[in-house]
N, C-alpha and C. Protein backbone atom coordinates (compact mmCIF):
# COMPACT_ATOMS: atom_id res chain seq x y z
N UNK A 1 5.00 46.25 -24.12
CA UNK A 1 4.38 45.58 -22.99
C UNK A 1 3.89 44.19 -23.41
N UNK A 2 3.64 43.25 -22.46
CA UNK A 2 3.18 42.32 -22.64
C UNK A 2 2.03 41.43 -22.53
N UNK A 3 1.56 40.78 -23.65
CA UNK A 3 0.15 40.74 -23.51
C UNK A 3 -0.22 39.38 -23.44
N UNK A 4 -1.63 39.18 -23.09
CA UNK A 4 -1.86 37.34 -22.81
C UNK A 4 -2.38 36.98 -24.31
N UNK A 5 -2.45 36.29 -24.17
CA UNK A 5 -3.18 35.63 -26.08
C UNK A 5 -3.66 34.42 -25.44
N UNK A 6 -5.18 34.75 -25.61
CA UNK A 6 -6.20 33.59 -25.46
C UNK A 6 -6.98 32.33 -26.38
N UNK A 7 -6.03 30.83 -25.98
CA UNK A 7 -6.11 30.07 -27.27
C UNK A 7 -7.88 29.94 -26.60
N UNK A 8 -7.87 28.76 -27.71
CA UNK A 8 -9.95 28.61 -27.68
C UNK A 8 -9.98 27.61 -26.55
N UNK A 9 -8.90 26.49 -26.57
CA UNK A 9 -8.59 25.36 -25.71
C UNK A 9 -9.11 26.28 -24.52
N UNK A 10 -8.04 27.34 -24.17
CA UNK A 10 -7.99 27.81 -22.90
C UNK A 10 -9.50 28.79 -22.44
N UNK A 11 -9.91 29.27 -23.22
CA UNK A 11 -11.31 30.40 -23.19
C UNK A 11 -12.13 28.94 -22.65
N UNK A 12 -12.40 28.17 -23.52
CA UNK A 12 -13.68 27.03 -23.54
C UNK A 12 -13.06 26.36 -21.93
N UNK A 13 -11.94 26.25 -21.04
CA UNK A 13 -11.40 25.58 -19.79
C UNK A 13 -11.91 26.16 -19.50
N UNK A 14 -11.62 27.85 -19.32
CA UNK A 14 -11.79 28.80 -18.51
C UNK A 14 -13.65 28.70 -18.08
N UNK A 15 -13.94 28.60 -18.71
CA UNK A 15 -15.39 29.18 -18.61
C UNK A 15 -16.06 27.94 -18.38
N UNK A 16 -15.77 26.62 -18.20
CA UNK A 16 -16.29 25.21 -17.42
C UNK A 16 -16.35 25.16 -16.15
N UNK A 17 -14.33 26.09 -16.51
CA UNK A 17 -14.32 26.10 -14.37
C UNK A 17 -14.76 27.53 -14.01
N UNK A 18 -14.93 28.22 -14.27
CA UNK A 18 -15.83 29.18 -13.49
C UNK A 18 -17.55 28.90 -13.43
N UNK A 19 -18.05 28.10 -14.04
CA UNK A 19 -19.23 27.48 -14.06
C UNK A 19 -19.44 26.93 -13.05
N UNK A 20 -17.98 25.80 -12.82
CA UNK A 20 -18.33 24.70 -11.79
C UNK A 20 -18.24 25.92 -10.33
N UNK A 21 -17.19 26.25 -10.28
CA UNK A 21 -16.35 27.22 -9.16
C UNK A 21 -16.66 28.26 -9.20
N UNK A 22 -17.56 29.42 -9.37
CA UNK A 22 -17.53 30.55 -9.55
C UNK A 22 -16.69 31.53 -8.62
N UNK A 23 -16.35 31.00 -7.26
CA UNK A 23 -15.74 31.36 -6.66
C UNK A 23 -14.34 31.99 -7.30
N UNK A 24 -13.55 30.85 -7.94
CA UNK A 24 -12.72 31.34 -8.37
C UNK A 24 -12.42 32.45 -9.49
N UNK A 25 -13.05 32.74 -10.06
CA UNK A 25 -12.75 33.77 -10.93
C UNK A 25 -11.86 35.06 -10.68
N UNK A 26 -12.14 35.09 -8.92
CA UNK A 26 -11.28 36.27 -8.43
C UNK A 26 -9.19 35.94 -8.90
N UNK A 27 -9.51 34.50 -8.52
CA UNK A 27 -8.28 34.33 -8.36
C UNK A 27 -7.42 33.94 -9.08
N UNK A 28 -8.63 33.73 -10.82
CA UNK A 28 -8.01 33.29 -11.68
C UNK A 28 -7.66 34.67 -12.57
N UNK A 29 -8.23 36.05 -12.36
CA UNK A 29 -8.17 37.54 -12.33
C UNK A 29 -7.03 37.48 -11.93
N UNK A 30 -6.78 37.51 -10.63
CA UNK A 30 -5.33 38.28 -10.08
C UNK A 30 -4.48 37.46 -10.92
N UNK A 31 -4.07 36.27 -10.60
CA UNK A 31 -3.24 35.06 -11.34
C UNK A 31 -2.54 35.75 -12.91
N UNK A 32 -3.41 36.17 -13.96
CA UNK A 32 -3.64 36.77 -15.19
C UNK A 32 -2.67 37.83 -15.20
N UNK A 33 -3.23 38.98 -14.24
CA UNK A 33 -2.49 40.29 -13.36
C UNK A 33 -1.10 39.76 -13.45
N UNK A 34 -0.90 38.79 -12.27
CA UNK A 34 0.81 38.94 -11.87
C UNK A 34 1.43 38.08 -13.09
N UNK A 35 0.86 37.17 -13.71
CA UNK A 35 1.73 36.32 -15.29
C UNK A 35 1.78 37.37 -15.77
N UNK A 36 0.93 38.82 -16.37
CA UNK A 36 1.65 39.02 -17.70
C UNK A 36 2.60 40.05 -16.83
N UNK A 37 2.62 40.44 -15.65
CA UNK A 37 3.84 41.92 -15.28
C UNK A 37 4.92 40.83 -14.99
N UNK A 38 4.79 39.70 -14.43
CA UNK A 38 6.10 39.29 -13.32
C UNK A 38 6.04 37.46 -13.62
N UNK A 39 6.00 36.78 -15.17
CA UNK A 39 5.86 35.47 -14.86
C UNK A 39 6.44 34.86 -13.83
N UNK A 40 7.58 34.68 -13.18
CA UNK A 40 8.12 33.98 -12.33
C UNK A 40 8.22 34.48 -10.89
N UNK A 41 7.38 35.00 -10.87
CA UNK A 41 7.09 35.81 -9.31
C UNK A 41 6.52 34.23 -8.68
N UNK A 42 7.21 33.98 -7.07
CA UNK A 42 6.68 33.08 -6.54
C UNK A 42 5.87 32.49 -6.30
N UNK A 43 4.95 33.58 -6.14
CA UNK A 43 3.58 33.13 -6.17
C UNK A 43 2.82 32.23 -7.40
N UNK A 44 3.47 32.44 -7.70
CA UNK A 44 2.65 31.28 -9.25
C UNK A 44 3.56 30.14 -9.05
N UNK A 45 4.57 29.92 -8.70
CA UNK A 45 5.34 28.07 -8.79
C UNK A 45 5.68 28.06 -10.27
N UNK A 46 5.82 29.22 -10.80
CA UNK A 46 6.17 28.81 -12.42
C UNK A 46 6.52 27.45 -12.82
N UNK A 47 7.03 26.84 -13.66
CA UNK A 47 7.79 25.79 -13.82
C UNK A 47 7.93 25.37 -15.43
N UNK A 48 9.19 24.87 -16.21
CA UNK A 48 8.93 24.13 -17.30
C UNK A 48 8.21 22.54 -17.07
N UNK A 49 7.92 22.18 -18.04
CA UNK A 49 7.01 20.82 -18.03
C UNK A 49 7.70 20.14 -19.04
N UNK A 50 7.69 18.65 -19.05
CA UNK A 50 8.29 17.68 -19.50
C UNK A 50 7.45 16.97 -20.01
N UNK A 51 7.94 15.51 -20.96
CA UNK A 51 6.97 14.75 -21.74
C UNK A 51 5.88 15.22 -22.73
N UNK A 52 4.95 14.89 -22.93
CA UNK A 52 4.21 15.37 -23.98
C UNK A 52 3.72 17.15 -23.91
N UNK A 53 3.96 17.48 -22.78
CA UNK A 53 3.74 19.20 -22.76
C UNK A 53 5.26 19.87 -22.85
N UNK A 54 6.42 18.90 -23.19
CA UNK A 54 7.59 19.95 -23.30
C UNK A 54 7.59 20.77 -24.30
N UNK A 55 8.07 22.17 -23.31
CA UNK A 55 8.18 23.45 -24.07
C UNK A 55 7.26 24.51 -23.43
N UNK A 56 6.21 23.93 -22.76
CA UNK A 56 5.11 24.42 -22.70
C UNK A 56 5.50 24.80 -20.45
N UNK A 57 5.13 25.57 -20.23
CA UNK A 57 4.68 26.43 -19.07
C UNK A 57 3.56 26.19 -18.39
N UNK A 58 4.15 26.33 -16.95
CA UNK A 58 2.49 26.31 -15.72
C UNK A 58 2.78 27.12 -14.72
N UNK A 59 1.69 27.58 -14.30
CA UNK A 59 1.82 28.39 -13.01
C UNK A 59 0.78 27.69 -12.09
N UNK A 60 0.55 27.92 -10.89
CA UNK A 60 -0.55 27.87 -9.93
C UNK A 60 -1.78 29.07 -9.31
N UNK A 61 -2.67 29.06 -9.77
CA UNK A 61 -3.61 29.95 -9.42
C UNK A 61 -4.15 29.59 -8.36
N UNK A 62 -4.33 27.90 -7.92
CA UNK A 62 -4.53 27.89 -6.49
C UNK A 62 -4.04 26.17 -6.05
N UNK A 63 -3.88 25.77 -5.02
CA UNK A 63 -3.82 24.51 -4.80
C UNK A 63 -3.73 23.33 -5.88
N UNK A 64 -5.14 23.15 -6.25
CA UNK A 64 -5.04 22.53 -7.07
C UNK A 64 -5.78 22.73 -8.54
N UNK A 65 -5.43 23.97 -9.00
CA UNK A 65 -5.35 24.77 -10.10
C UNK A 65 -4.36 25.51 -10.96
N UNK A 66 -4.11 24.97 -12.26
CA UNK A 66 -2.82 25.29 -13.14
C UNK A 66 -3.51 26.07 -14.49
N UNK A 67 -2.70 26.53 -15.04
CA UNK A 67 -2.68 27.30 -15.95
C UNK A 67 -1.53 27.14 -16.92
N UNK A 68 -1.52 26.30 -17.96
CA UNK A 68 -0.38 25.96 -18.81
C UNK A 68 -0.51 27.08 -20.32
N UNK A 69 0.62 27.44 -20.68
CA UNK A 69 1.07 28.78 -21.50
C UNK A 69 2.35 28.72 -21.67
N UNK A 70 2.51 28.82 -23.31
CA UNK A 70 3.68 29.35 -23.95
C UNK A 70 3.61 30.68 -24.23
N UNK A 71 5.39 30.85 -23.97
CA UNK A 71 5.90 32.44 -24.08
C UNK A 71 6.02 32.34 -26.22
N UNK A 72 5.50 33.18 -26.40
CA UNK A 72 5.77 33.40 -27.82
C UNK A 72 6.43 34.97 -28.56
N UNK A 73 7.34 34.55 -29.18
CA UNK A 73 7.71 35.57 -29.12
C UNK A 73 6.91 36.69 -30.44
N UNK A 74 7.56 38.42 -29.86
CA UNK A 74 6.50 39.29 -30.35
C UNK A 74 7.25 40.52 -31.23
N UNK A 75 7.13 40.52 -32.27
CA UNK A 75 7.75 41.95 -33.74
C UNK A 75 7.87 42.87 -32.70
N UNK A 76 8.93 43.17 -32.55
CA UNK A 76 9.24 44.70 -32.31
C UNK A 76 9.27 44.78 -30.73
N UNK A 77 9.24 44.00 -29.76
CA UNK A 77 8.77 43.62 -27.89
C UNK A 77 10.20 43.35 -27.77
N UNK A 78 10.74 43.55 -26.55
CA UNK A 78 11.44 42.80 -25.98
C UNK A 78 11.01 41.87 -24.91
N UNK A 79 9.72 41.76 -24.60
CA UNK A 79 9.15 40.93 -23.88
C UNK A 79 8.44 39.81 -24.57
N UNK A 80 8.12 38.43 -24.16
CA UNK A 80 7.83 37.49 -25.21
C UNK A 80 5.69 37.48 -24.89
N UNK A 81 5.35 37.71 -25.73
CA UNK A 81 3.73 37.62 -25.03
C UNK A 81 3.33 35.98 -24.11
N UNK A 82 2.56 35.67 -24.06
CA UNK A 82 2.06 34.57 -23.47
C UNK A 82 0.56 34.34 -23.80
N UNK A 83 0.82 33.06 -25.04
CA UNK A 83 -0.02 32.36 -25.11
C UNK A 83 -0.48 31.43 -24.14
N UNK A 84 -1.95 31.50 -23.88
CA UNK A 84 -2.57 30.84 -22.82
C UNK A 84 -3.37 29.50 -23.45
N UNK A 85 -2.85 28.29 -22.83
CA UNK A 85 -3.43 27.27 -23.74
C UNK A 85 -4.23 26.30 -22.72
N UNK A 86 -3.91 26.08 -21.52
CA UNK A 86 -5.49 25.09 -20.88
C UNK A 86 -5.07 25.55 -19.38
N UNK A 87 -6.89 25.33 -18.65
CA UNK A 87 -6.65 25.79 -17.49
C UNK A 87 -7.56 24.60 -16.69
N UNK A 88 -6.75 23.84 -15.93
CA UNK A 88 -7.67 23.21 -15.05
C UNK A 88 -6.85 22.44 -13.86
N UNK A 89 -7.38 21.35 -13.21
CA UNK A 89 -7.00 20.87 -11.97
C UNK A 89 -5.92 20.00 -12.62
N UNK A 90 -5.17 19.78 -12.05
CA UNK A 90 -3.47 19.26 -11.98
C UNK A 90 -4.03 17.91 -13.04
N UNK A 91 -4.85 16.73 -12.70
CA UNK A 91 -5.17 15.38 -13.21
C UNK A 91 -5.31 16.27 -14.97
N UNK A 92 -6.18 17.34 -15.07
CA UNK A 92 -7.18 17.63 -15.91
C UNK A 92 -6.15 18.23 -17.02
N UNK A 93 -4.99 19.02 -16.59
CA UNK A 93 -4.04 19.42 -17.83
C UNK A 93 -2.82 18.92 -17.82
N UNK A 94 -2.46 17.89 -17.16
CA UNK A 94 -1.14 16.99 -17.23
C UNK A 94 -1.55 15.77 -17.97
């Protein structure tokens, strides 16, 4: 199965914007949920990224909220885990 891996970049985002937003936490929960069963399920806008983040992954948790993460691969998985590396408003991780 496949699991998230939480860089520090991304823990220390996470917990600014639920400070500012507390609201969101629900939706940054579900978001979490559907990346590690179904990355490219529509609902997230998956996408590769270009320029200084190539290689690197985003989804949408809401409007104007991203979540950038590399797939890394895992001993013995046929699924690749997902490292989680910054989470914030579109200006804030591009």
């Amino acid at each position: 199965m496949r699991k998230l891996i939480w860089g520090k970049t991304f823990a220390s985002a996470l917990k600014r914007t639920i400070k500012k937003h507390p609201t969101l936490n629900k939706d940054v929960e579900e978001t979490l949920r559907v990346l590690i069963k179904k990355p490219f399920a529509p609902q997230l806008e998956t996408h590769k990224l270009k320029g200084k983040l190539s290689g690197s992954w985003a989804c949408t948790v809401e409007y104007d909220l991203r979540i950038i993460f590399d797939f890394v691969k895992s001993k013995g998985q046929k699924e690749d885990d997902i490292l989680l590396l910054e989470i914030g408003t579109h200006d804030e991780v591009y």
